[in-house]
Protein backbone atom coordinates (compact mmCIF):
# COMPACT_ATOMS: atom_id res chain seq x y z
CA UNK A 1 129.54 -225.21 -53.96
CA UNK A 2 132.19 -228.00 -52.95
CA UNK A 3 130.83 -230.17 -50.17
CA UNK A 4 133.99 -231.17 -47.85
CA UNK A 5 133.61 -235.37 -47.36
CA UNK A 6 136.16 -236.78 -44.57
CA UNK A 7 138.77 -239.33 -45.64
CA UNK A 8 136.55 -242.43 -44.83
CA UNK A 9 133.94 -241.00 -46.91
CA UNK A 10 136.32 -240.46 -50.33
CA UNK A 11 137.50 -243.91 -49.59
CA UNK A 12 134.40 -245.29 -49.99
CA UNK A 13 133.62 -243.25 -53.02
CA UNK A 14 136.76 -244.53 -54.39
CA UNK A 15 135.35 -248.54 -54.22
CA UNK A 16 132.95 -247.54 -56.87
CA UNK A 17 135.79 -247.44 -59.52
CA UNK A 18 137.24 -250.79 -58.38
CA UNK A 19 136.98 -253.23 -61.51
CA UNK A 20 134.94 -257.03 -60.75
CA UNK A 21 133.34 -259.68 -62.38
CA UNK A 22 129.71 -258.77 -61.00
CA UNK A 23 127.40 -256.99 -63.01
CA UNK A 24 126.41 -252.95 -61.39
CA UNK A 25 123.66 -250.80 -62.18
CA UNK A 26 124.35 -246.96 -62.48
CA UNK A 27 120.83 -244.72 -62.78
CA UNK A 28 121.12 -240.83 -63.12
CA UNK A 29 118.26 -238.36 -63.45
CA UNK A 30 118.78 -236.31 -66.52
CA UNK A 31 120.12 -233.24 -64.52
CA UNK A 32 123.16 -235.11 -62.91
CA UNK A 33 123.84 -236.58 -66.54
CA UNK A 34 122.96 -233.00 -69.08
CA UNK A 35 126.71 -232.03 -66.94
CA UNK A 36 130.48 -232.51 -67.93
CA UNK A 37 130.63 -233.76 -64.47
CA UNK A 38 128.01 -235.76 -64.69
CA UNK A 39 129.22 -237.71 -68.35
CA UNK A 40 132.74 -237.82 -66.87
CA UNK A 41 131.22 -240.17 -63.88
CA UNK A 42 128.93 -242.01 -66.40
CA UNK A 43 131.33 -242.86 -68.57
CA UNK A 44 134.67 -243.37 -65.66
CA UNK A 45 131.82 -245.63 -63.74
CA UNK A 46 130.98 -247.69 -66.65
CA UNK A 47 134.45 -248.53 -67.90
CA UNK A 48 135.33 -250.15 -64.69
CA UNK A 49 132.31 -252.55 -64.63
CA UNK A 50 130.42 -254.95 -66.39
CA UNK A 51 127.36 -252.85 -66.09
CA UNK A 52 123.96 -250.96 -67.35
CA UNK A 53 122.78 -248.11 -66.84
CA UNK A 54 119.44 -246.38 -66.47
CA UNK A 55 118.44 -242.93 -67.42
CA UNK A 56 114.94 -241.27 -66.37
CA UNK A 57 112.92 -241.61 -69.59
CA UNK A 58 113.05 -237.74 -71.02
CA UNK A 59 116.87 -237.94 -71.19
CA UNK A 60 118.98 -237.41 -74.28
CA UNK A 61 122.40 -239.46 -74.33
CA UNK A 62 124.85 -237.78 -76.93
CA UNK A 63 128.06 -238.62 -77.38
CA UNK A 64 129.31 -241.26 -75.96
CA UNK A 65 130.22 -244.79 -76.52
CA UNK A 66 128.48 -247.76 -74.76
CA UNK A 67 131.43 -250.99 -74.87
CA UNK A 68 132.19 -254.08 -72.99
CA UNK A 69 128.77 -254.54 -71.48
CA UNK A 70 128.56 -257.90 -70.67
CA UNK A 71 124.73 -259.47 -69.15
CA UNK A 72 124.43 -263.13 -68.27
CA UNK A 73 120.72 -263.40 -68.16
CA UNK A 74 117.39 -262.97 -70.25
CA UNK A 75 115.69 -260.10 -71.51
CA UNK A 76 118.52 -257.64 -71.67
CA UNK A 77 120.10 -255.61 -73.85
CA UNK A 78 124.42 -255.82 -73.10
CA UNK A 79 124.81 -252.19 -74.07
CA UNK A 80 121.67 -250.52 -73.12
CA UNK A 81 118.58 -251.79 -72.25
CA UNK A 82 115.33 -249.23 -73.06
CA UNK A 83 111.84 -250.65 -71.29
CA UNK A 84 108.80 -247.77 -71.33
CA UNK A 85 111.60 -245.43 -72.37
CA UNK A 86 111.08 -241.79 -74.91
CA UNK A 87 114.75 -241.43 -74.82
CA UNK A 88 116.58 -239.89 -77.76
CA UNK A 89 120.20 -241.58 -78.34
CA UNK A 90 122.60 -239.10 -80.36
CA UNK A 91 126.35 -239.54 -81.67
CA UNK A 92 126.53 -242.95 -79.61
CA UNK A 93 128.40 -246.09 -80.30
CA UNK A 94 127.23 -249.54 -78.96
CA UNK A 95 129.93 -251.75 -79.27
CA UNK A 96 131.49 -254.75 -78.58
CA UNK A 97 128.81 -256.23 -75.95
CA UNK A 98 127.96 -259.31 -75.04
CA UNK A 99 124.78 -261.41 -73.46
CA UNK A 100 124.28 -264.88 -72.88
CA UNK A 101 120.81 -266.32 -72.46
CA UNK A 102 118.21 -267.55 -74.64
CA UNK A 103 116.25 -264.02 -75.20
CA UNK A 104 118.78 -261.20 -75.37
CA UNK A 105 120.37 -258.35 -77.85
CA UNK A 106 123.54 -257.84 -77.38
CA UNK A 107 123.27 -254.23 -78.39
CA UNK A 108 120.50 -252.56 -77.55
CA UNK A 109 116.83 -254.13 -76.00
CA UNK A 110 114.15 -251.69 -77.01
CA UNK A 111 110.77 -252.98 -75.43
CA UNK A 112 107.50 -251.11 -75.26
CA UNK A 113 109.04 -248.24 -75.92
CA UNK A 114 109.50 -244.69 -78.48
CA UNK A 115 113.43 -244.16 -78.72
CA UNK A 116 115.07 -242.21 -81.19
CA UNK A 117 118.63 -242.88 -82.43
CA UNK A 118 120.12 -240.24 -84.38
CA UNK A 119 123.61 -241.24 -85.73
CA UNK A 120 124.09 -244.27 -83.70
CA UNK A 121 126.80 -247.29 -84.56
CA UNK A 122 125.43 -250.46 -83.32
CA UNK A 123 128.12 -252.68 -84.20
CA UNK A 124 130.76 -255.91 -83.07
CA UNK A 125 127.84 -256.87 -80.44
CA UNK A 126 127.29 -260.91 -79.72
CA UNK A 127 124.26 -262.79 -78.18
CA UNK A 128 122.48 -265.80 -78.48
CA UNK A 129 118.88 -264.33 -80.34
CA UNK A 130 120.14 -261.03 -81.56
CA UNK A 131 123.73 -259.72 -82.09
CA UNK A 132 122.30 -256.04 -82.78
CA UNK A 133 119.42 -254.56 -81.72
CA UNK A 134 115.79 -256.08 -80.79
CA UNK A 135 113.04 -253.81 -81.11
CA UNK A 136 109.33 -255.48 -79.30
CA UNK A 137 106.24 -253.92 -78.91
CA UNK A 138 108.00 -250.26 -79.79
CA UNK A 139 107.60 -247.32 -82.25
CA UNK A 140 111.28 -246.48 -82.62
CA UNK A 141 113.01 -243.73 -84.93
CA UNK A 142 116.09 -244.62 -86.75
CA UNK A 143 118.19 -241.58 -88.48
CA UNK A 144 121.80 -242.24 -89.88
CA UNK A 145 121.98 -245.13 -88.03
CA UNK A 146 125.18 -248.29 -88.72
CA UNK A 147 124.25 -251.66 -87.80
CA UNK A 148 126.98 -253.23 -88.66
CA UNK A 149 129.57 -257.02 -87.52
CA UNK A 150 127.09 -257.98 -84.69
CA UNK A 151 126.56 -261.73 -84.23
CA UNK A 152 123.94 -264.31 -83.26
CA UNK A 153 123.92 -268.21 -82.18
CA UNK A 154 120.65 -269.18 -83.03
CA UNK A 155 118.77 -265.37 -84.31
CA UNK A 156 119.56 -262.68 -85.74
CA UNK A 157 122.69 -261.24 -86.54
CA UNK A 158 121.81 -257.32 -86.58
CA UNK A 159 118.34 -255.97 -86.53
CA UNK A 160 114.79 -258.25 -84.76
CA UNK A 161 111.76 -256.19 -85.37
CA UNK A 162 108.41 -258.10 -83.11
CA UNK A 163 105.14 -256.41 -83.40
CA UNK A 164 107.02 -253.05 -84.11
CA UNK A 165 106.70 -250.09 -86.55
CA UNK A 166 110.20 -248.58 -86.67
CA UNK A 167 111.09 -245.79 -89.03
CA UNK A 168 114.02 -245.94 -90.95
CA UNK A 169 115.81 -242.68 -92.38
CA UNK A 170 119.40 -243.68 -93.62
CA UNK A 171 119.98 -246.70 -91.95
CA UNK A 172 122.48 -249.42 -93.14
CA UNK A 173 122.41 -253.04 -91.82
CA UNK A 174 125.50 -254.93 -93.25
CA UNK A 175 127.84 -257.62 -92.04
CA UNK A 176 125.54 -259.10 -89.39
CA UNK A 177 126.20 -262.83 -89.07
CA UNK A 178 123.74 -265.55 -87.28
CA UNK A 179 124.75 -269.67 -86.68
CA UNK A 180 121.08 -270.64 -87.87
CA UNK A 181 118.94 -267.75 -89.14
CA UNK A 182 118.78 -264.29 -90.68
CA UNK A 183 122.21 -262.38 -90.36
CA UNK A 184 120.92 -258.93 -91.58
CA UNK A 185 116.99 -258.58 -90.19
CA UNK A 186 114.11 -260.29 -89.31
């Protein structure tokens, strides 16, 4: 069923899609997002923003690609951030992102946390500690997975593991640069 908004009310919806410099937040339960309706927004909202999104934790994002983020701040992932998260990441690319602070990933933040990326590309992503991904305190599962061209000022280049037992199944880390450390993995 359609629900009939006035004028005033689509021109308000209609502000959500205009483009800025500030940083906005989109968070969907996994019902609005497991729709074509649903992805459509997702993925219209954040290509007009510099923005991150949040997803309740028993979601599965498939099939999208997560580009442009940019974060100005610490602790944050530019793509996607994952804090107390069991999400399951499928047939995504995080790329070109971008965070500037003195503890960020430019790609992906996974803190206390049990994700599972299943042919994910994690690559052309740029911070000051890790270009990549940063997995803390997390059990993660890594299957087909590309981390690839991601740089770092003074980390790592692609992949930080701290006090963390990932699992890798087919994952290649090549091409990661970093100013003063690692440029593959630490």
């Amino acid at each position: 069923m359609q629900s009939n908004i006035t004028k005033s009310q689509s021109r308000l919806l209609g502000t959500l899609f205009k483009t800025g410099e500030e940083l906005h937040v989109l968070i969907m339960n996994v019902e609005a997002f497991s729709t074509q309706k649903g992805v459509d927004f997702a993925a219209k909202f954040l290509s007009c923003h510099n923005s991150m999104m949040a997803i309740d934790e028993s979601t599965t994002i498939e099939s999208l690609t997560l580009q442009n983020g940019r974060f100005y701040g610490e602790e944050n992932g530019g793509g996607i951030s994952l804090v107390e998260s069991h999400i399951i990441i499928k047939d995504v690319t995080i790329t070109n992102n971008h965070v500037s602070g003195a503890a960020d990933c430019g790609g992906v933040l996974v803190g206390q946390s049990s994700p599972t990326f299943i042919n994910v590309i994690i690559s052309d992503n740029s911070a000051g500690h890790t270009g990549g991904i940063c997995v803390s305190y997390s059990n993660a599962y890594f299957q087909n997975v590309s981390i690839e061209n991601n740089t770092a000022i003074y980390g790592t280049g692609g992949f930080v593991c701290e006090y963390s037992t990932p699992v890798f199944d087919g994952v290649e880390i090549h091409g990661n640069t970093a100013t003063s450390t690692a440029g593959g993995a630490t």
